[in-house]
Structure formats: structure tokens, C-alpha cells
PDB file of N, CA and C in Angstrom:
ATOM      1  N   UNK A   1      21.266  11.528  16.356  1.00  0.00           N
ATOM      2  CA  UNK A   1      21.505  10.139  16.032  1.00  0.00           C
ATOM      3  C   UNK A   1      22.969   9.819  16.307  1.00  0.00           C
ATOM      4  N   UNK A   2      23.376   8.776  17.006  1.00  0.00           N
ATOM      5  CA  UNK A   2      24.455   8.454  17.545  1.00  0.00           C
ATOM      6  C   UNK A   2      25.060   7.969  16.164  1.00  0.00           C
ATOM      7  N   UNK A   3      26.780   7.657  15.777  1.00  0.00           N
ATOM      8  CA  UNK A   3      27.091   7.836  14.915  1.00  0.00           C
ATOM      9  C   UNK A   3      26.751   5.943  14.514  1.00  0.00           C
ATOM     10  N   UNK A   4      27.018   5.404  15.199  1.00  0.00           N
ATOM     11  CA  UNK A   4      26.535   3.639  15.030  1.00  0.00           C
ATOM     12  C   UNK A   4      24.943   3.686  14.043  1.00  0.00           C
ATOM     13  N   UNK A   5      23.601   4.371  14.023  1.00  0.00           N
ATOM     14  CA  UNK A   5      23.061   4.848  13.768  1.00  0.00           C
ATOM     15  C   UNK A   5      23.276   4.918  12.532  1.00  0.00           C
ATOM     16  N   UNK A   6      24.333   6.022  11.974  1.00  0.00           N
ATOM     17  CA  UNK A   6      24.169   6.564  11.063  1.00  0.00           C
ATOM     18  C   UNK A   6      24.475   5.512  10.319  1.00  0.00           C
ATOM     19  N   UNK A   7      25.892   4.567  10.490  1.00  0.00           N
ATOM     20  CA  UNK A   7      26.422   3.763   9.729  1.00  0.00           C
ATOM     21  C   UNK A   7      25.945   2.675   9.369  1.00  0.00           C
ATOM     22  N   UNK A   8      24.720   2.319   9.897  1.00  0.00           N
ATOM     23  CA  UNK A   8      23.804   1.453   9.743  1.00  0.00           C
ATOM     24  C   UNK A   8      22.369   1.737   8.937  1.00  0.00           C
ATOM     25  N   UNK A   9      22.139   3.118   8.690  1.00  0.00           N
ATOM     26  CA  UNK A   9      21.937   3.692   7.654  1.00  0.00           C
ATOM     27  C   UNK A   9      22.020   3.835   6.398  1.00  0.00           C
ATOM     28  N   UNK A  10      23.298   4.317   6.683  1.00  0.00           N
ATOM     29  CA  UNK A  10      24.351   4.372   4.722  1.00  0.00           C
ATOM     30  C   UNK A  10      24.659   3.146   4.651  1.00  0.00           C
ATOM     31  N   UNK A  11      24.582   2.278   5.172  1.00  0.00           N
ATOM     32  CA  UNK A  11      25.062   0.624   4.670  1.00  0.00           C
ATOM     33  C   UNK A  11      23.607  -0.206   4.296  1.00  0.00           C
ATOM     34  N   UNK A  12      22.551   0.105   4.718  1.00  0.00           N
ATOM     35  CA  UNK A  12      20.865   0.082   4.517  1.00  0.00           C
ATOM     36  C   UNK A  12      21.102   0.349   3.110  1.00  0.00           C
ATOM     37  N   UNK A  13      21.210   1.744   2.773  1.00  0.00           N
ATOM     38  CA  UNK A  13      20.987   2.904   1.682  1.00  0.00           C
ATOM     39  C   UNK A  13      21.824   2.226   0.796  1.00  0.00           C
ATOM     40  N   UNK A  14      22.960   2.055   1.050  1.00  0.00           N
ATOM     41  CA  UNK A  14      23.665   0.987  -0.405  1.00  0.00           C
ATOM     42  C   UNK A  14      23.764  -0.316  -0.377  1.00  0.00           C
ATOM     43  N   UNK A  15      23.081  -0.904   0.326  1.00  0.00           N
ATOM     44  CA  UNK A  15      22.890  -2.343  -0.051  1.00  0.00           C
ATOM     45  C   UNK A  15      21.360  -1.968  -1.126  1.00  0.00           C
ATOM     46  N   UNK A  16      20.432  -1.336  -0.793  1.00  0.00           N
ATOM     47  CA  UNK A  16      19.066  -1.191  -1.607  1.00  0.00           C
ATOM     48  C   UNK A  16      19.813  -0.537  -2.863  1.00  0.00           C
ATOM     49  N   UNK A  17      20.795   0.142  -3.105  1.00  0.00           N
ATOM     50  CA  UNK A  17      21.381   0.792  -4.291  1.00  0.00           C
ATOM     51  C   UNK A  17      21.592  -0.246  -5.154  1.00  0.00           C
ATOM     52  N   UNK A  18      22.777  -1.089  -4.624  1.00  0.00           N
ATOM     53  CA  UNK A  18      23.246  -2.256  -5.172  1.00  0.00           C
ATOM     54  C   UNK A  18      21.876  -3.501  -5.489  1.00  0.00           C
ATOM     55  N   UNK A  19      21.044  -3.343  -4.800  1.00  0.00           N
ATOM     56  CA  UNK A  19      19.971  -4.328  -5.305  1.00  0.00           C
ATOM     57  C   UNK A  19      19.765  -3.811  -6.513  1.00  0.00           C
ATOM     58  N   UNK A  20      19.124  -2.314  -6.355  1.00  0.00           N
ATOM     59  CA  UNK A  20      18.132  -1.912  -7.819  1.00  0.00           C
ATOM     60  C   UNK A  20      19.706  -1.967  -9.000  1.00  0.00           C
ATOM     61  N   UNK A  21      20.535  -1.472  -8.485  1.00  0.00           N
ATOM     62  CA  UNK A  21      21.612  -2.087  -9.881  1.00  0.00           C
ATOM     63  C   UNK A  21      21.617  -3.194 -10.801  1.00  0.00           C
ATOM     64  N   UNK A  22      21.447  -3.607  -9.580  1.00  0.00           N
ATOM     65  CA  UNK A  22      21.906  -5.323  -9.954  1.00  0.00           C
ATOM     66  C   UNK A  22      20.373  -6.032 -11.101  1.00  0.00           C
ATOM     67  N   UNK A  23      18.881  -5.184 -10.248  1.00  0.00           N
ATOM     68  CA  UNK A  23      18.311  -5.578 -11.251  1.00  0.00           C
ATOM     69  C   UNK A  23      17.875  -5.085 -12.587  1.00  0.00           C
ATOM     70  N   UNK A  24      18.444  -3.699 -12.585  1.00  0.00           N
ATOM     71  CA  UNK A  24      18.568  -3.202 -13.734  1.00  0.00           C
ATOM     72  C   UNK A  24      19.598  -3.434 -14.600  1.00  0.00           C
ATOM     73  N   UNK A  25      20.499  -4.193 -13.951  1.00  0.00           N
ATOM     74  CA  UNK A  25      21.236  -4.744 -14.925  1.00  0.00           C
ATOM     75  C   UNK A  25      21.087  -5.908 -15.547  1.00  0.00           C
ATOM     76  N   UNK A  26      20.078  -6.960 -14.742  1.00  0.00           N
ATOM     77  CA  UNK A  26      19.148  -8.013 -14.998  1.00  0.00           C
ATOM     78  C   UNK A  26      18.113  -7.658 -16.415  1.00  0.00           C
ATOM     79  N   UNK A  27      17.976  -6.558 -16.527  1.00  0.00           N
ATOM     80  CA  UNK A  27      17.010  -6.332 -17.055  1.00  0.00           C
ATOM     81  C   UNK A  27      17.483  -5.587 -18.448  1.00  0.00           C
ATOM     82  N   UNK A  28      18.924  -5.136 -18.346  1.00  0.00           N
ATOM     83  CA  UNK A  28      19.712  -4.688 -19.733  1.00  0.00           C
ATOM     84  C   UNK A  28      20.355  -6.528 -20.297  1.00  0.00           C
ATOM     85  N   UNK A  29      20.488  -7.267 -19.599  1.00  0.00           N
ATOM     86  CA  UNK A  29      20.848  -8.467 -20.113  1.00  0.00           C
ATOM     87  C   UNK A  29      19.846  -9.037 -20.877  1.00  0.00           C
ATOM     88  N   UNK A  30      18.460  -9.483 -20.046  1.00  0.00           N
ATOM     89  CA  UNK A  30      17.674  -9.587 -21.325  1.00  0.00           C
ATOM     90  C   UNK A  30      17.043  -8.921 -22.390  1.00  0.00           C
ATOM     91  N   UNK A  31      17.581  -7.505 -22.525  1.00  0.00           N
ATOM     92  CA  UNK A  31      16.928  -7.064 -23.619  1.00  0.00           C
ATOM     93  C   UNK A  31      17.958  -7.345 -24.901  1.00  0.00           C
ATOM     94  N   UNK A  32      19.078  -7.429 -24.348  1.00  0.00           N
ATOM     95  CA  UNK A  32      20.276  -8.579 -24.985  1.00  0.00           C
ATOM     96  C   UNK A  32      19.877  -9.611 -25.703  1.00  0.00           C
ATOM     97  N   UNK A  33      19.427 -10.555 -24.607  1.00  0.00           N
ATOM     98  CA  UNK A  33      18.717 -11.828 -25.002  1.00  0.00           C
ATOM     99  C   UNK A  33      17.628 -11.609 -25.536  1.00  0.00           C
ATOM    100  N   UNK A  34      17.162 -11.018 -26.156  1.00  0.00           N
ATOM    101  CA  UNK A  34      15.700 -10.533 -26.396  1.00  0.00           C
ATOM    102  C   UNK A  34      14.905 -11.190 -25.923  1.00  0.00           C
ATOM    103  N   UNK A  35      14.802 -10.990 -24.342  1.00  0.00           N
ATOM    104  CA  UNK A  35      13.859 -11.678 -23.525  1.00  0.00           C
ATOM    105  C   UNK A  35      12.728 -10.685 -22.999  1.00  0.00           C
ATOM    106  N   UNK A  36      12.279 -10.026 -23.519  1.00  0.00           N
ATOM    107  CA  UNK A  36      11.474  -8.632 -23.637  1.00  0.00           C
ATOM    108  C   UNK A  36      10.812  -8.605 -22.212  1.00  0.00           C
ATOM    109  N   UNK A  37       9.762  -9.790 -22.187  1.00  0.00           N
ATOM    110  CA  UNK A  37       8.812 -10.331 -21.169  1.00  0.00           C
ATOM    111  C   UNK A  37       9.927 -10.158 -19.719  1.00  0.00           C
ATOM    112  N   UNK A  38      10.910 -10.647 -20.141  1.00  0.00           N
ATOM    113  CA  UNK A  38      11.353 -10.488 -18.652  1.00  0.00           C
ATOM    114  C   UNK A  38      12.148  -8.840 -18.169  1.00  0.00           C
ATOM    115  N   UNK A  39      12.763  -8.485 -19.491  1.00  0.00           N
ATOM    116  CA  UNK A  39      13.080  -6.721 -19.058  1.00  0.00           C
ATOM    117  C   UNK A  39      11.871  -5.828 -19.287  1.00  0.00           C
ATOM    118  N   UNK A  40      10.671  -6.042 -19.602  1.00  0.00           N
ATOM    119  CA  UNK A  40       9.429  -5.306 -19.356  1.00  0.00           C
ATOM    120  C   UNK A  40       9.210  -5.029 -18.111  1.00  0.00           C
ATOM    121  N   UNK A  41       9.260  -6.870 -17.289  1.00  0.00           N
ATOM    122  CA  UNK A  41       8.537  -6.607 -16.008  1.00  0.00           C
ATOM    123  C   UNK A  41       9.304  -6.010 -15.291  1.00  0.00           C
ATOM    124  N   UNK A  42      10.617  -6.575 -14.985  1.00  0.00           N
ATOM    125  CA  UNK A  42      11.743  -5.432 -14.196  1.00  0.00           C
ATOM    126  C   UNK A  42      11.767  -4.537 -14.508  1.00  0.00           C
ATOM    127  N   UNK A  43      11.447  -4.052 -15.532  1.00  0.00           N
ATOM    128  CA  UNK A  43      11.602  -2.322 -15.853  1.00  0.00           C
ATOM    129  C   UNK A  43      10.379  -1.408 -15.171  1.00  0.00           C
ATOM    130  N   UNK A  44       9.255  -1.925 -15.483  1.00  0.00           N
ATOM    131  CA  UNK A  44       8.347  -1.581 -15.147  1.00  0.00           C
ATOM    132  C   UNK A  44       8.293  -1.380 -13.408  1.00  0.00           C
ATOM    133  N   UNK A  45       9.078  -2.292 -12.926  1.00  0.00           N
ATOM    134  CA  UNK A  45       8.680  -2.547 -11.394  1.00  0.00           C
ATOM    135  C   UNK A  45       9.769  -1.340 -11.061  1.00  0.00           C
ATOM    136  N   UNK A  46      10.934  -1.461 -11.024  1.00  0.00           N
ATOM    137  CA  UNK A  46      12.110   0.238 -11.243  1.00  0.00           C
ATOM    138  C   UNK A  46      11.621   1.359 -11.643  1.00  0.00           C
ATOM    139  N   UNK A  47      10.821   1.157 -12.867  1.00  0.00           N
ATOM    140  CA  UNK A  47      10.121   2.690 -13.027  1.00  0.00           C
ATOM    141  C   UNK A  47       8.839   3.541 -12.153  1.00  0.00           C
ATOM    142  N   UNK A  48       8.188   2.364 -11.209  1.00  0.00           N
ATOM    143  CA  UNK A  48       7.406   2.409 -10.553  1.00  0.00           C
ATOM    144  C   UNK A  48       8.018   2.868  -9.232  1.00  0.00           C
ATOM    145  N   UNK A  49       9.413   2.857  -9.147  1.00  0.00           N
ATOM    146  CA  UNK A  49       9.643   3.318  -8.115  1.00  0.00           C
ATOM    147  C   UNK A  49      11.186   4.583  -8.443  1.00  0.00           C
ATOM    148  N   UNK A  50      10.492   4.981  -9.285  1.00  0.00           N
ATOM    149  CA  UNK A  50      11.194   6.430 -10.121  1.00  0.00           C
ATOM    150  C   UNK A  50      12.500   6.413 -10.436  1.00  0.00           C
ATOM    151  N   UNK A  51      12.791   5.167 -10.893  1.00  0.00           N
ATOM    152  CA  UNK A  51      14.041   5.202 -11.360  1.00  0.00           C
ATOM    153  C   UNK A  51      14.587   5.476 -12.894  1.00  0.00           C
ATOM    154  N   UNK A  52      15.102   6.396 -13.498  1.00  0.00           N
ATOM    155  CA  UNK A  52      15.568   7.403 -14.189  1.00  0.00           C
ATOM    156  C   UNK A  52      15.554   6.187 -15.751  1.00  0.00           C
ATOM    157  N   UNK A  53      16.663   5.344 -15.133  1.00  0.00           N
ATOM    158  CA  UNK A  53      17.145   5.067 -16.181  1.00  0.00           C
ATOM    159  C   UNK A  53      16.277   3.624 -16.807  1.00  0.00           C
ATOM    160  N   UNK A  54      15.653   2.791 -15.658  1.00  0.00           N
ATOM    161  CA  UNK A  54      14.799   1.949 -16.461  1.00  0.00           C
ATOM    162  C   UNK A  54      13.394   2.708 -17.198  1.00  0.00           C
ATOM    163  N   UNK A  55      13.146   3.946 -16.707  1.00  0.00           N
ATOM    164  CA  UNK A  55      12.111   4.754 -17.463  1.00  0.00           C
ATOM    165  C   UNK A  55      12.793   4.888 -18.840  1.00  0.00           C
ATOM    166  N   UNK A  56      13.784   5.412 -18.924  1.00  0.00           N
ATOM    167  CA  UNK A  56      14.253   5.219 -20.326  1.00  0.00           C
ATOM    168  C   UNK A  56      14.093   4.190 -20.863  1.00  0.00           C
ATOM    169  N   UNK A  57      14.813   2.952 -20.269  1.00  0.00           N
ATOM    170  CA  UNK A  57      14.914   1.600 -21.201  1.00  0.00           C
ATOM    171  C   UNK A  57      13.879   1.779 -21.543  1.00  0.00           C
ATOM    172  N   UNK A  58      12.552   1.382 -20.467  1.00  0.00           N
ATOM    173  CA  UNK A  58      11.289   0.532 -20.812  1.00  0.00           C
ATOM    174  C   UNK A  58      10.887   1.856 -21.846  1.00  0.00           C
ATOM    175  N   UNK A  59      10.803   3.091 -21.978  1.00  0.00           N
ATOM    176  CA  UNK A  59      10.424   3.819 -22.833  1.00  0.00           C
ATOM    177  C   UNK A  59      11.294   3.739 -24.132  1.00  0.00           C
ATOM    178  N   UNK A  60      12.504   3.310 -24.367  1.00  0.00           N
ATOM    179  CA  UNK A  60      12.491   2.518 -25.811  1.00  0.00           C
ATOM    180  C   UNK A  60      11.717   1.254 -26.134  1.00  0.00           C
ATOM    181  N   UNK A  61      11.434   0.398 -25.473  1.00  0.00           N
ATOM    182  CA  UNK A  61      10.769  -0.634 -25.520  1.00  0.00           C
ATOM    183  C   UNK A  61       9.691  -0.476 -25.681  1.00  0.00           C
ATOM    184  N   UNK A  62       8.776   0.578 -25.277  1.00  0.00           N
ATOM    185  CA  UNK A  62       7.525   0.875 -26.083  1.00  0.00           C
ATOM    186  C   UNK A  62       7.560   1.389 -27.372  1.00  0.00           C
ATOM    187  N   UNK A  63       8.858   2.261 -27.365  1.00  0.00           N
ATOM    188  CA  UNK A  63       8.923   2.756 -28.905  1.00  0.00           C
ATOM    189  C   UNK A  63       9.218   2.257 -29.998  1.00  0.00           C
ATOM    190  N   UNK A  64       9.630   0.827 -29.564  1.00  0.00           N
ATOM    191  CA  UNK A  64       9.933  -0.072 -30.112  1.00  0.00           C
ATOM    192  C   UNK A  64       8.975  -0.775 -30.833  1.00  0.00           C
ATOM    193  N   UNK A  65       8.656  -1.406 -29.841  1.00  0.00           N
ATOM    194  CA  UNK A  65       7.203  -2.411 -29.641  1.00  0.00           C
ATOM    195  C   UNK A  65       7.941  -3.749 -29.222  1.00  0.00           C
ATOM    196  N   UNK A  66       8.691  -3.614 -28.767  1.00  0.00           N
ATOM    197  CA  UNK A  66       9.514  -4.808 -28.071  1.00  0.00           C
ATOM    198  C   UNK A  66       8.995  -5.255 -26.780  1.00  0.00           C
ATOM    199  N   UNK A  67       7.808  -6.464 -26.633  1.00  0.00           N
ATOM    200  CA  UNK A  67       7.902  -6.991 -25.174  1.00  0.00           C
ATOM    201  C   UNK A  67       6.947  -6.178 -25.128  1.00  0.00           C
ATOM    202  N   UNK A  68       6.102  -4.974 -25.877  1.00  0.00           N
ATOM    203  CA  UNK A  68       4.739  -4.445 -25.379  1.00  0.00           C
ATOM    204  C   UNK A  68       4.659  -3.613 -26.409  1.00  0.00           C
ATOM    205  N   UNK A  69       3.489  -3.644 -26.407  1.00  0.00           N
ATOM    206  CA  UNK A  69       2.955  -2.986 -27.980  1.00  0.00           C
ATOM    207  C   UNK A  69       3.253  -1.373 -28.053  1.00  0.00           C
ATOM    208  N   UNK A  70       3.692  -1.480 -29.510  1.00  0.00           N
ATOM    209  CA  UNK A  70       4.297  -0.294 -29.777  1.00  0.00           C
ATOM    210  C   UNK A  70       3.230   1.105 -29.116  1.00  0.00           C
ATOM    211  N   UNK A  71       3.699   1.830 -28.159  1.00  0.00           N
ATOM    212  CA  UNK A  71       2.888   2.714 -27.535  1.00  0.00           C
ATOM    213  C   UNK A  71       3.446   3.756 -27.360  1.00  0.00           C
ATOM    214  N   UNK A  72       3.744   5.190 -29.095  1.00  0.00           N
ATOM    215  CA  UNK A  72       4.385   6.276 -28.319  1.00  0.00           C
ATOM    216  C   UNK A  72       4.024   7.226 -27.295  1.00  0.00           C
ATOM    217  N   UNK A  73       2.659   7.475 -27.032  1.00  0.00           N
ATOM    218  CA  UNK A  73       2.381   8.425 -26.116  1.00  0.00           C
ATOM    219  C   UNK A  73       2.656   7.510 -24.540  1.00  0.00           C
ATOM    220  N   UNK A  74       2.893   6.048 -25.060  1.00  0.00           N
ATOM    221  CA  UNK A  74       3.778   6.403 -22.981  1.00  0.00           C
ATOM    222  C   UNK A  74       5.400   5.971 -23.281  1.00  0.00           C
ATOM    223  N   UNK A  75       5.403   5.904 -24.531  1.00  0.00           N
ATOM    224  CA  UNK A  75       7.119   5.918 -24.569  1.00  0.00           C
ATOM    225  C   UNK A  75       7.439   7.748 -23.880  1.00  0.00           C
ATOM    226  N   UNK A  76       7.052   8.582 -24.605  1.00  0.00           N
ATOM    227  CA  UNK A  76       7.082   9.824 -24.294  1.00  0.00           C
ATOM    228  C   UNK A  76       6.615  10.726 -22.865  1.00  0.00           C
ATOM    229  N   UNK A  77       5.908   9.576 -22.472  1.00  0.00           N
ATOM    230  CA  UNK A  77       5.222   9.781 -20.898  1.00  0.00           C
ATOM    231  C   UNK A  77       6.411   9.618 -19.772  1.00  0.00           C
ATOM    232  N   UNK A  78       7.028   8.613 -20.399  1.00  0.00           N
ATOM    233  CA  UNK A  78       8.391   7.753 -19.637  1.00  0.00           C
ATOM    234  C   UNK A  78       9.234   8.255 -19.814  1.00  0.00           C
ATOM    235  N   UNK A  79       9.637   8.995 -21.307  1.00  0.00           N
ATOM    236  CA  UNK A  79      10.921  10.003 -21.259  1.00  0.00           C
ATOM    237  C   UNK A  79      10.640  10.969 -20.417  1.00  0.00           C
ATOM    238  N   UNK A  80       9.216  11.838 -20.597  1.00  0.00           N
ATOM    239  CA  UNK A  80       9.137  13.027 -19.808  1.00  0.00           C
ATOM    240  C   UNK A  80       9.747  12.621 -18.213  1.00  0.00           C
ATOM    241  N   UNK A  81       8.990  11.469 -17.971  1.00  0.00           N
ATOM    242  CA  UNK A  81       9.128  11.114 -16.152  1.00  0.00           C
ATOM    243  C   UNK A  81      10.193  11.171 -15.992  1.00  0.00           C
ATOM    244  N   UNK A  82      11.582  10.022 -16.400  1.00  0.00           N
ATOM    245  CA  UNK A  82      12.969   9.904 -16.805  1.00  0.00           C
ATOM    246  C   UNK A  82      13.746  11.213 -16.630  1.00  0.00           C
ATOM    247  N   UNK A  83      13.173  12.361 -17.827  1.00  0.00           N
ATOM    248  CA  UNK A  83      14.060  13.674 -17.691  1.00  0.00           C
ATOM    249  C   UNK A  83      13.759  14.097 -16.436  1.00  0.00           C
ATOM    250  N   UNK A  84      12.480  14.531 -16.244  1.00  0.00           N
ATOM    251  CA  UNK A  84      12.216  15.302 -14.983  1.00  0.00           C
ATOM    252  C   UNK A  84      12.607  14.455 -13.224  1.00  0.00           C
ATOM    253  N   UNK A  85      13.271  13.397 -13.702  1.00  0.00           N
ATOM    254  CA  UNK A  85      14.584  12.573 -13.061  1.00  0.00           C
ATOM    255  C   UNK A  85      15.534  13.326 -13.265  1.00  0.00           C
ATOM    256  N   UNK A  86      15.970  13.903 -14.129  1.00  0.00           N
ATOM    257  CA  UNK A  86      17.659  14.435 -14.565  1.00  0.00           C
ATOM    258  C   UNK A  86      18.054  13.059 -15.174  1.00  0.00           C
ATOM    259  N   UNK A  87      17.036  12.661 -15.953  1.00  0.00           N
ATOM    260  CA  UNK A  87      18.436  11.639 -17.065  1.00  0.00           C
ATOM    261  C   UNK A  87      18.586  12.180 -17.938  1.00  0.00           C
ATOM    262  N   UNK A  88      19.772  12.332 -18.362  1.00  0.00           N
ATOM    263  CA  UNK A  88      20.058  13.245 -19.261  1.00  0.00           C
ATOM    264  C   UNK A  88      20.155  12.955 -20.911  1.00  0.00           C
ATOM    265  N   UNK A  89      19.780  11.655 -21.222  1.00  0.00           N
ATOM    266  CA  UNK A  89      19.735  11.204 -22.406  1.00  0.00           C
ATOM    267  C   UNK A  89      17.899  11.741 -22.959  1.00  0.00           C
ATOM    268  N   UNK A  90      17.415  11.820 -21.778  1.00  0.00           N
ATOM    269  CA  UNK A  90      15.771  12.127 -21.738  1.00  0.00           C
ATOM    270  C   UNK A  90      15.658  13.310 -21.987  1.00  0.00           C
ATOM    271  N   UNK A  91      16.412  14.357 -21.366  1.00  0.00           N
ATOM    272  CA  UNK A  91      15.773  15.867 -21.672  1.00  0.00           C
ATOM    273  C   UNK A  91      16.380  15.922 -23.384  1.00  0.00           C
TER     274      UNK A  91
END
């Protein structure tokens, strides 16, 4: 791969970084706002695509019962997934 290639690559790779940031940070604001409904669905849609740390959130949010009914066996489903991410608040 010619090096033009590559750099068009890693600039691909962190613009999609900076998206999922940005909406996981969308999604720590409304749990702020206790807007549950709306950091459920973003969480859910991030965790669906194995991301560490909205598996955590949304797995307090079940343990909660915040924005979805209190559900520990997938709060605990979501930590397991989360750790076996390497988040380290999970293991």
C-alpha cells in the first residue's frame, strides 16, 4: 500500500473514533439529564458494536432500572461483555 493509502486510512480510522466519542458522550450527557430513553438507545447501538465502555454505562442502567427495567442478569451479561473488552472498571 502506497503511503497516500495509508494516510487516508488512519484519518478514516479517527474520524469513526471521534464519531463513536462524540456519541458516547451524547449519551453520558443525558444520563445527566435523566434522559434515559435517549442514553439507552445510544448505548445500546455502541454496545452493539462492542464498545467497552457504553456496555458498562448501559449495564448500570439496567442495574439501575433507569430508562429499562431493572434487569440484573443482562446488567451482568454487559459487564461480562465490557470486561472481556479490557474495561477495567468491569473485570
Amino acid at each position: 500500500m502506497d503511503r497516500r493509502r495509508v494516510l487516508i486510512a488512519i484519518v478514516l480510522l479517527l474520524q469513526l473514533e471521534l464519531s463513536l466519542g462524540a456519541e458516547l458522550e451524547d449519551a453520558r450527557r443525558a444520563i445527566r439529564l435523566r434522559d434515559y430513553d435517549t442514553a439507552v438507545s445510544i448505548l445500546k447501538d455502541l454496545s452493539a458494536q462492542d464498545d467497552a465502555e457504553a456496555q458498562f454505562q448501559l449495564a448500570g442502567l439496567y442495574r439501575a432500572g433507569s430508562g429499562v427495567g431493572r434487569d440484573r442478569v443482562e446488567a451482568d451479561r454487559l459487564l461480562r461483555a465490557a470486561a472481556a473488552l479490557g474495561h477495567e472498571k468491569a473485570q
